[in-house]
N, C-alpha and C. Protein backbone atom coordinates (compact mmCIF):
# COMPACT_ATOMS: atom_id res chain seq x y z
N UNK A 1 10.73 16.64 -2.01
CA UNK A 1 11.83 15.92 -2.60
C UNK A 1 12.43 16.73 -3.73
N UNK A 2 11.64 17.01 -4.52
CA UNK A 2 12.36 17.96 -5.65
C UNK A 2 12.43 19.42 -5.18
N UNK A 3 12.45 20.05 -3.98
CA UNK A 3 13.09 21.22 -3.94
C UNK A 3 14.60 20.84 -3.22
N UNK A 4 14.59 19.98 -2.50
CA UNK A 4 15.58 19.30 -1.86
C UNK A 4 16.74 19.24 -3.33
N UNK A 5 16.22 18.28 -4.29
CA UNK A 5 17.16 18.14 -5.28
C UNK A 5 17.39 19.28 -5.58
N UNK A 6 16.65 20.38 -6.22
CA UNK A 6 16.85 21.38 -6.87
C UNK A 6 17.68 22.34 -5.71
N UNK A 7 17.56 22.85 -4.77
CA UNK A 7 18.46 23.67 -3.84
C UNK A 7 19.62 22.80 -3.83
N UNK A 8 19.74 21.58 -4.29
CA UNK A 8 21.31 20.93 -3.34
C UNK A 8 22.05 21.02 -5.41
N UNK A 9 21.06 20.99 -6.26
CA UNK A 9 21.77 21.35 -7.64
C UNK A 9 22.18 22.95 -7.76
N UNK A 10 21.43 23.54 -7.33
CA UNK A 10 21.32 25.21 -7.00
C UNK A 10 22.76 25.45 -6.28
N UNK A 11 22.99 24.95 -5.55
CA UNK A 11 23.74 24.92 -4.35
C UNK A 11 25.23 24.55 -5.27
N UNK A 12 25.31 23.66 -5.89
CA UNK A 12 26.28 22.87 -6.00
C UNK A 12 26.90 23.76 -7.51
N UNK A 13 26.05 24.40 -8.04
CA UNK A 13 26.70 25.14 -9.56
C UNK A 13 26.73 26.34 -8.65
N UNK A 14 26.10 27.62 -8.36
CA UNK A 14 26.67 29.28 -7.40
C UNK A 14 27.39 28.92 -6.17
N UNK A 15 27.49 27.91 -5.32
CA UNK A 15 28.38 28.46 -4.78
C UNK A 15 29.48 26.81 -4.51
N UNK A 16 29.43 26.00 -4.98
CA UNK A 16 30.54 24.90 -5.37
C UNK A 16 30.29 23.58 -4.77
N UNK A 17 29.04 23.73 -3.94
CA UNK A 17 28.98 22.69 -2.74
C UNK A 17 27.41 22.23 -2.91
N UNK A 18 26.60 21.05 -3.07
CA UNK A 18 25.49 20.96 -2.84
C UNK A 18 25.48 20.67 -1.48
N UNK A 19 24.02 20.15 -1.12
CA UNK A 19 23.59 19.67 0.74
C UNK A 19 23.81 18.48 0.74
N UNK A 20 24.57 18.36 1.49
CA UNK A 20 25.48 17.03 1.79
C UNK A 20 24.29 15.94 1.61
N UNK A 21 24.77 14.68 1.16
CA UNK A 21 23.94 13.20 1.90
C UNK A 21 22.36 13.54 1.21
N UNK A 22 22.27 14.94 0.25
CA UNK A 22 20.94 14.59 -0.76
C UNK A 22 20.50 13.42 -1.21
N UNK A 23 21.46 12.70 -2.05
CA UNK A 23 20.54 11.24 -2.38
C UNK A 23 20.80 10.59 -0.89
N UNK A 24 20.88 10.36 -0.44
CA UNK A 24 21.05 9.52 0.72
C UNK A 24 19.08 9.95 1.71
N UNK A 25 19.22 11.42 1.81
CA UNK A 25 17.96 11.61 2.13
C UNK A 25 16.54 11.50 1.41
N UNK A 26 17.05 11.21 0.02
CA UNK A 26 15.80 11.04 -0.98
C UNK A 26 15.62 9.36 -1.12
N UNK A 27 16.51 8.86 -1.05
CA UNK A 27 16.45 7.20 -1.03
C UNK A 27 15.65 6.72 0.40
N UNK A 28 16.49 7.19 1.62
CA UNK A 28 15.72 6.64 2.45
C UNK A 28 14.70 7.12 3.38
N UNK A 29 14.29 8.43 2.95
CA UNK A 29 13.08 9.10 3.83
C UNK A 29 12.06 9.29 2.63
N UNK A 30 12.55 10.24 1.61
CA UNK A 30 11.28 10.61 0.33
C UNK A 30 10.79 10.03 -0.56
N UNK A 31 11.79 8.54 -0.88
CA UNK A 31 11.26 7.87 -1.96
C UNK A 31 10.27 6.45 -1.12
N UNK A 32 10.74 5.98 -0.02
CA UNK A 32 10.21 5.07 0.65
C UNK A 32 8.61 5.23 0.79
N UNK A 33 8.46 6.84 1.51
CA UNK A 33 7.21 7.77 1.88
C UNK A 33 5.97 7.33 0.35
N UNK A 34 6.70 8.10 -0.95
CA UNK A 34 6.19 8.48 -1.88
C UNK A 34 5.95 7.20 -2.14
N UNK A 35 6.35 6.12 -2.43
CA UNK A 35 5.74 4.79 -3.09
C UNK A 35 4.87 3.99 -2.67
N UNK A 36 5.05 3.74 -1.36
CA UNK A 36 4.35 3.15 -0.37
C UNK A 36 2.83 4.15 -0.51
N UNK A 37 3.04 5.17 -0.38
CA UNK A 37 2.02 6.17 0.00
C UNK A 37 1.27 6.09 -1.10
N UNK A 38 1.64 6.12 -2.02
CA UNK A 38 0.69 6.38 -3.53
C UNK A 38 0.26 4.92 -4.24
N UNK A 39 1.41 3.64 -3.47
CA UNK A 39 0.97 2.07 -3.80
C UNK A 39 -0.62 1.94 -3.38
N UNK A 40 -0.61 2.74 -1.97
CA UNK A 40 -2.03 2.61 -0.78
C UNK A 40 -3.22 3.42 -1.56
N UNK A 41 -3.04 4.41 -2.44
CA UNK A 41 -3.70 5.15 -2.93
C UNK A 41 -4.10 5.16 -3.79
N UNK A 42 -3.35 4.37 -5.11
CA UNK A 42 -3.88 3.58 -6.56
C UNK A 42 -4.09 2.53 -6.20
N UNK A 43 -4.45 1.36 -5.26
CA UNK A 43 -5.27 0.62 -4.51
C UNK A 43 -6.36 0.64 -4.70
N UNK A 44 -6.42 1.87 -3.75
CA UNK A 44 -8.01 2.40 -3.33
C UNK A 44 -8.63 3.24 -4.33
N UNK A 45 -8.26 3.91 -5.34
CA UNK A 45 -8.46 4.09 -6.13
C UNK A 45 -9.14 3.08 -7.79
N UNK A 46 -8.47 1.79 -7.67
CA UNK A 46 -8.16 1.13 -8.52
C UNK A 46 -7.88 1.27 -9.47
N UNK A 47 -6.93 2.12 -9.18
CA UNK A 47 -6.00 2.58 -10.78
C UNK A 47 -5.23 1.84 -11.66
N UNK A 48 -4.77 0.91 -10.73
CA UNK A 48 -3.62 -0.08 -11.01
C UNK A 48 -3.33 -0.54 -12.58
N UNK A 49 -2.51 -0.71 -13.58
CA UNK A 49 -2.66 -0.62 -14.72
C UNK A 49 -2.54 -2.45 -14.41
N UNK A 50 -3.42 -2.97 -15.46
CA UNK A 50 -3.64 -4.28 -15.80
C UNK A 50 -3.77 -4.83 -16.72
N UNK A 51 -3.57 -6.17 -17.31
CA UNK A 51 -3.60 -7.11 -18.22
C UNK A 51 -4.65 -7.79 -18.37
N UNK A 52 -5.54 -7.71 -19.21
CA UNK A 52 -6.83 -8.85 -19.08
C UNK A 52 -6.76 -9.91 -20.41
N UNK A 53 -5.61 -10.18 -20.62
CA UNK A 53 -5.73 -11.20 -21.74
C UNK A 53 -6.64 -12.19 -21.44
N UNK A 54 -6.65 -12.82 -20.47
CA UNK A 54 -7.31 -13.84 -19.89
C UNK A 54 -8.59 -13.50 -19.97
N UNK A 55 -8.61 -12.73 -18.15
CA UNK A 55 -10.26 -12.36 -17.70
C UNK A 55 -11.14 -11.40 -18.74
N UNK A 56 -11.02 -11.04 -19.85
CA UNK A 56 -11.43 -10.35 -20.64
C UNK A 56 -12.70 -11.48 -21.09
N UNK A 57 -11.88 -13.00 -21.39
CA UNK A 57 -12.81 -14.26 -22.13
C UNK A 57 -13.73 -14.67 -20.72
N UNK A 58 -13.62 -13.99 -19.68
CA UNK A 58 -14.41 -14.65 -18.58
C UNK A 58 -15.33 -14.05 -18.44
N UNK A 59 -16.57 -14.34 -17.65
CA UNK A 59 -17.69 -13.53 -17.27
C UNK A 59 -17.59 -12.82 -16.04
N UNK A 60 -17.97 -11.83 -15.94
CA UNK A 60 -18.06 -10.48 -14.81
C UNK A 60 -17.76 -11.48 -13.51
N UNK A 61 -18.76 -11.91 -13.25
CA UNK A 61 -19.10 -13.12 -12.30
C UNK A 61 -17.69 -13.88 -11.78
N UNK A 62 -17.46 -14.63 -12.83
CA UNK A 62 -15.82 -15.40 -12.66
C UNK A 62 -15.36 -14.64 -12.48
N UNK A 63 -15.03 -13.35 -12.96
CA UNK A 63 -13.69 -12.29 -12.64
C UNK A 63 -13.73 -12.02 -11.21
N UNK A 64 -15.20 -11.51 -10.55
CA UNK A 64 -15.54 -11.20 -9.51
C UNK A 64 -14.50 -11.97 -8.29
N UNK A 65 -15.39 -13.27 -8.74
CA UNK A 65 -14.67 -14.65 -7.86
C UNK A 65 -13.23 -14.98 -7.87
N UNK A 66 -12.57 -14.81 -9.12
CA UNK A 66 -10.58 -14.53 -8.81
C UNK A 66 -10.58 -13.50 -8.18
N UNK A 67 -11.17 -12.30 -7.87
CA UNK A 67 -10.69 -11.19 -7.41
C UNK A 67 -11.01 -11.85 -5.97
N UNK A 68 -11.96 -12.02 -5.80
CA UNK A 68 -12.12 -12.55 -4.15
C UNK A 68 -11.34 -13.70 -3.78
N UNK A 69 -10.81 -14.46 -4.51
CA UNK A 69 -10.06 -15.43 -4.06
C UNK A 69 -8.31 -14.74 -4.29
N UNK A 70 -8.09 -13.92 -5.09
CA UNK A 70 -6.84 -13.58 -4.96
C UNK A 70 -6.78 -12.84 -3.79
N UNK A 71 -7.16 -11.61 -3.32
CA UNK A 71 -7.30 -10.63 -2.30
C UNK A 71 -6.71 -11.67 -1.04
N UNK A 72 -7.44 -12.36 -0.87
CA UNK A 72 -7.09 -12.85 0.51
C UNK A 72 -5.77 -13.62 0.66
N UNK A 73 -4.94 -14.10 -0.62
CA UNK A 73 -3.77 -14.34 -1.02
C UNK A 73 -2.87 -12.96 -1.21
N UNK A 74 -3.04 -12.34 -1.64
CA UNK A 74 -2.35 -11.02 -1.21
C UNK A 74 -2.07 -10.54 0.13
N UNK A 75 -3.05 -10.49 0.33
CA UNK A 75 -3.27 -10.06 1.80
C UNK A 75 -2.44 -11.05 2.33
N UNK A 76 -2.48 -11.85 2.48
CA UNK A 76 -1.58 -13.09 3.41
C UNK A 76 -0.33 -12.77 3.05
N UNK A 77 0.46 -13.00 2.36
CA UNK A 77 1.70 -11.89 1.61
C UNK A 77 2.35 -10.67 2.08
N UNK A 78 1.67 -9.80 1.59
CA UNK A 78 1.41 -8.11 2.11
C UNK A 78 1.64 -8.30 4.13
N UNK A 79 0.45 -9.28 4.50
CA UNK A 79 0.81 -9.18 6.09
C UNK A 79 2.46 -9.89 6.41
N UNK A 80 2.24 -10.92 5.67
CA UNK A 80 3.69 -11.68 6.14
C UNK A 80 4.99 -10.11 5.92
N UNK A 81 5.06 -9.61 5.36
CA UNK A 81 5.85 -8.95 4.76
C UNK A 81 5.80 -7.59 5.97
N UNK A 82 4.79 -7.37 6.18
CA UNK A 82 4.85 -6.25 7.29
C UNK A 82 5.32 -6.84 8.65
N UNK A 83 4.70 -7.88 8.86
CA UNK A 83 5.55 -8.30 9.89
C UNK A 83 6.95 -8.28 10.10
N UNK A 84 7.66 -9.01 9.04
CA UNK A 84 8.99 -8.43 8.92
C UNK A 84 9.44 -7.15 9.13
N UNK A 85 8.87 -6.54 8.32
CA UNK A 85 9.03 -5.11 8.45
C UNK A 85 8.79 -4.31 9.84
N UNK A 86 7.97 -4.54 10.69
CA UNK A 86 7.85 -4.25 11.76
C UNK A 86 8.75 -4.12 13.03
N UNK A 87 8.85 -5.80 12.34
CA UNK A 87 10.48 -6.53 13.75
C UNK A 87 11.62 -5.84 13.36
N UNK A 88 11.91 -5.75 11.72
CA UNK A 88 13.26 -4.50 11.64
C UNK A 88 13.06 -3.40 11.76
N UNK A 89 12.13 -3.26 11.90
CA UNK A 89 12.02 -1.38 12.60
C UNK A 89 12.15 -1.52 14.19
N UNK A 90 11.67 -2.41 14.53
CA UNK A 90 11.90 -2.43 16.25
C UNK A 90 13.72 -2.74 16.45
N UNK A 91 13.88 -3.88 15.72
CA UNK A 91 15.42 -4.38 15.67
C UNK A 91 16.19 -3.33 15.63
N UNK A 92 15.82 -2.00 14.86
CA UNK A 92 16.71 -0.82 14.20
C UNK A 92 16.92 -0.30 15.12
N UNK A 93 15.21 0.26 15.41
CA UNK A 93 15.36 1.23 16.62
C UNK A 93 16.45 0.39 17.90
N UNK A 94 15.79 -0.34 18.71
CA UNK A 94 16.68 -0.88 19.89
C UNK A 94 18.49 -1.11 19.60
N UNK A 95 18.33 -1.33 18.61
CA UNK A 95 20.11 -1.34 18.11
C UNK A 95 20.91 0.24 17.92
N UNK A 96 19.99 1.13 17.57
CA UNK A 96 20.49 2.40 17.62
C UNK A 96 21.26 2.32 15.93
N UNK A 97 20.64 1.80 15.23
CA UNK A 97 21.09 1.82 13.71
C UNK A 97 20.79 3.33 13.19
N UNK A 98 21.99 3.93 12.76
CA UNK A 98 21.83 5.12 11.84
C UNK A 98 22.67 5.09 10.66
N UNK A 99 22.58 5.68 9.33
CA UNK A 99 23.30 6.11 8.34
C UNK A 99 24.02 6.34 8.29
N UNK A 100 25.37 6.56 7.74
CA UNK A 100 26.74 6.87 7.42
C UNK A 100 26.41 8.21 6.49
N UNK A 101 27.42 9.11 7.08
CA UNK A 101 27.38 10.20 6.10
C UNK A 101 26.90 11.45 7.02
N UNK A 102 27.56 13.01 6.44
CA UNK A 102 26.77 14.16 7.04
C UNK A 102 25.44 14.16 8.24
N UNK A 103 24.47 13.79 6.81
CA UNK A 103 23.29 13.72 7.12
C UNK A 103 22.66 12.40 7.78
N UNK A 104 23.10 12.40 9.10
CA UNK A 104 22.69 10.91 10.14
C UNK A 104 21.25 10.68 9.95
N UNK A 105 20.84 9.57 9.88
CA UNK A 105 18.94 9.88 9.92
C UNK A 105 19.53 8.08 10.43
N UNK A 106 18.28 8.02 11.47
CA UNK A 106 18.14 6.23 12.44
C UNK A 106 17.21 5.59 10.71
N UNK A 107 17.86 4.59 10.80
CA UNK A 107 17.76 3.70 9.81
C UNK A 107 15.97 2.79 9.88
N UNK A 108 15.50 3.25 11.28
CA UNK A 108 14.52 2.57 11.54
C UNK A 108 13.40 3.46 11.04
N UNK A 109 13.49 4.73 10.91
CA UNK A 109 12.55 5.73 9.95
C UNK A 109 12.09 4.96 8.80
N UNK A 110 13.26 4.56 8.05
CA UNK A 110 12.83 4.56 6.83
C UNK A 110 12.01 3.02 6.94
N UNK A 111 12.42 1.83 8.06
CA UNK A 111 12.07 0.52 7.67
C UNK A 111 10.55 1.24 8.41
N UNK A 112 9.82 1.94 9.15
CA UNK A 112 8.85 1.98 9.33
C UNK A 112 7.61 2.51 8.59
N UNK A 113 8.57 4.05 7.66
CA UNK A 113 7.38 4.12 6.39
C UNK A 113 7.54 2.99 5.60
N UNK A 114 8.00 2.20 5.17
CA UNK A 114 7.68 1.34 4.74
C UNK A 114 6.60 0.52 5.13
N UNK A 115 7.02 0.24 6.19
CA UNK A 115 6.19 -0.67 6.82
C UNK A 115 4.62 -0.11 7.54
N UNK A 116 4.66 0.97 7.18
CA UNK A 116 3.46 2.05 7.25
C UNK A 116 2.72 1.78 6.27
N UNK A 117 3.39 2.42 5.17
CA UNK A 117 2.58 1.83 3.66
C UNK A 117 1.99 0.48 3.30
N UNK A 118 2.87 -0.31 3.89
CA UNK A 118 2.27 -1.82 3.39
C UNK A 118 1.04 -2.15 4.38
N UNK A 119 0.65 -1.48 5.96
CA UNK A 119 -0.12 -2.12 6.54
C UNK A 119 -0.99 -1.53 6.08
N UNK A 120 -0.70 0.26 5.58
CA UNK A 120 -1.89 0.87 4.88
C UNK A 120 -2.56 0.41 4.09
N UNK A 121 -1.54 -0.46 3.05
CA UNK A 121 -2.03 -1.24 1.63
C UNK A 121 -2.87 -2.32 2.31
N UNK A 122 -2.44 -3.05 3.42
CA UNK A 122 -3.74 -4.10 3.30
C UNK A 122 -4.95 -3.71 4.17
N UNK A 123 -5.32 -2.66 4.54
CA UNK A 123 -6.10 -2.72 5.59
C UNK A 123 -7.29 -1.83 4.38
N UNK A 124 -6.61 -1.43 3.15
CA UNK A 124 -7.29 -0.49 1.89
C UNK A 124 -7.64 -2.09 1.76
N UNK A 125 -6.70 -3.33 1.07
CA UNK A 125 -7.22 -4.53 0.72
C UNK A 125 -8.50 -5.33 1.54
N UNK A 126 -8.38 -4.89 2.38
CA UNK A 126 -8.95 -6.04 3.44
C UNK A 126 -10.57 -5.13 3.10
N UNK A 127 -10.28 -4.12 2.95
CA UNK A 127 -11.76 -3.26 3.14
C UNK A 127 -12.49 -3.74 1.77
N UNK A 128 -11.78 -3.73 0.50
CA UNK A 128 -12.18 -3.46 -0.28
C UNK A 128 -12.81 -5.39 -0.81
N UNK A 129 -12.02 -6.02 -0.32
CA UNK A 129 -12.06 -7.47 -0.33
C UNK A 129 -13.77 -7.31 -0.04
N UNK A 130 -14.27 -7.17 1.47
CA UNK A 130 -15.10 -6.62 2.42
C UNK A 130 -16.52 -5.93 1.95
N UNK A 131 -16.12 -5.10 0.87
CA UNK A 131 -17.26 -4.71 0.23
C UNK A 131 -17.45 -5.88 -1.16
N UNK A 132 -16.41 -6.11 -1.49
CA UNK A 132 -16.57 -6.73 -2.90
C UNK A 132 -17.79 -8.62 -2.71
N UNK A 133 -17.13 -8.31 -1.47
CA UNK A 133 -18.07 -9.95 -0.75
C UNK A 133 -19.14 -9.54 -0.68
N UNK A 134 -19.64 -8.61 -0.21
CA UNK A 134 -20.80 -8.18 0.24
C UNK A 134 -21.55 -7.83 -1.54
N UNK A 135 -20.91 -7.28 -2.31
CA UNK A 135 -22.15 -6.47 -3.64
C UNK A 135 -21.87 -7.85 -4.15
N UNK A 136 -21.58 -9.02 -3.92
CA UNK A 136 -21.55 -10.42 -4.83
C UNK A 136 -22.60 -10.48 -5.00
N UNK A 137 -23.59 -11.23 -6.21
CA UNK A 137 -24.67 -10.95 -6.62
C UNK A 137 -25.27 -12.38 -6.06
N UNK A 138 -24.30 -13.70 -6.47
CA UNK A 138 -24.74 -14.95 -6.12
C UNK A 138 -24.98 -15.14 -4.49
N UNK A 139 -24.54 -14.55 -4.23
CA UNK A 139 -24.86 -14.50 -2.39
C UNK A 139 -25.68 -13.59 -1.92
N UNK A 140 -25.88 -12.50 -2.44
CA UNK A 140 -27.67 -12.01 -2.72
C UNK A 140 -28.70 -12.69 -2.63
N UNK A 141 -28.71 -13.49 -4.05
CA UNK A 141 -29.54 -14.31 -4.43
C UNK A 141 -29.65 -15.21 -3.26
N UNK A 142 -29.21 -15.68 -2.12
CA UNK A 142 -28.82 -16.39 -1.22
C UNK A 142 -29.31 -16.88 0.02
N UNK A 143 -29.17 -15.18 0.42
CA UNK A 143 -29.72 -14.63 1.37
C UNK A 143 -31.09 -14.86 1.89
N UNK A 144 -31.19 -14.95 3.48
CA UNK A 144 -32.72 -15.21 3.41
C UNK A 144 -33.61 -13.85 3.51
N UNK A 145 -34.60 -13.80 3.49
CA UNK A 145 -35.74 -12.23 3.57
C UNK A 145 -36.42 -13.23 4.66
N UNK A 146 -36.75 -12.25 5.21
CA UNK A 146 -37.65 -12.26 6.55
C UNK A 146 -39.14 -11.25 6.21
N UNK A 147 -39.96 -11.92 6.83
CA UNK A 147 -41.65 -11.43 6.38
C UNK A 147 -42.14 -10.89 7.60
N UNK A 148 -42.38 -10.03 7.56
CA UNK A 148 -43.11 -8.61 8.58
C UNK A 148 -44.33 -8.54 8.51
N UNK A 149 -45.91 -9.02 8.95
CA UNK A 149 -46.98 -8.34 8.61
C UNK A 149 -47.33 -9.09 7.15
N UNK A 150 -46.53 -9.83 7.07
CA UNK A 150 -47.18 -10.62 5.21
C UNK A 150 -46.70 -10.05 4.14
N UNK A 151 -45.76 -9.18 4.56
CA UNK A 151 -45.34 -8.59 3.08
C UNK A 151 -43.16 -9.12 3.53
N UNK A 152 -42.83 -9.03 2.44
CA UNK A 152 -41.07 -9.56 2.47
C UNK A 152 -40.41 -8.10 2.50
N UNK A 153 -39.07 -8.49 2.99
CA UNK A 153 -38.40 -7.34 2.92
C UNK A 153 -38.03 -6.71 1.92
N UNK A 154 -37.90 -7.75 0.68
CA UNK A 154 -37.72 -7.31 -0.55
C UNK A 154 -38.69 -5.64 -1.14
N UNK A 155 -40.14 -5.91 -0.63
CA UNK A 155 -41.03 -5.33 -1.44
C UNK A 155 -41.10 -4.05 -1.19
């Protein structure tokens, strides 16, 4: 994306002309790519910058339990939303939707990285939901052990 800008600025001061339909190709192919792509990746990461005014006064435990009860509310969201996204990428494609301008690009590219990124984002959610159920401590505690020979599985 930024050599793109920089050759079409390059372009546009030596010899009078940048590359046609530049923002047009950074809006709907490089910026769609880059957000989506790196949303899926500070995810999984858990980089995400956050607010704990609240859960700060709560215990590990409670926090645990909003996180497991929000996730699956996201997720419900996040899917509704790809779905959409899906049907207008099919809608695009079969309609033969493309861009105005020089630089033609099918309009259904861009609704599909999108819609790339977001299934990426929940399927990072769904995993991470997945483990977070599983290291719960109160459902540990829960669990049954099974005895082998007189000794528990614990030991």
């Amino acid at each position: 994306m930024m050599t793109v800008i920089t050759v079409s600025a390059i372009g546009r001061y030596l010899f009078g002309t940048p590359i046609p339909n530049t923002i047009n190709l950074v809006e709907l192919v490089f910026l769609p790519l880059i957000i989506w792509a790196y949303i899926a990746e500070t995810q999984y990461k858990e980089d995400h910058v956050t607010m704990d005014l609240v859960t700060n006064k709560l215990s590990d435990e409670i926090n645990r339990i909003i996180k497991l009860l929000f996730y699956p509310f996201m997720i419900g969201i996040l899917a509704y939303a790809a779905q959409g996204l899906v049907n207008s990428t099919i809608q695009l494609y079969r309609n033969d939707v493309w861009t105005s301008g020089v630089i033609q690009l099918p309009r259904f590219v861009t609704e599909g990285i999108v819609a790339f990124g977001v299934i990426l984002l929940i399927i990072i959610m769904v995993l991470q939901w997945f483990m977070w159920l599983r290291d719960l401590e109160f459902l540990k505690a829960r669990r049954p052990t099974f005895e082998i020979s007189g000794r528990s599985k614990d030991d």
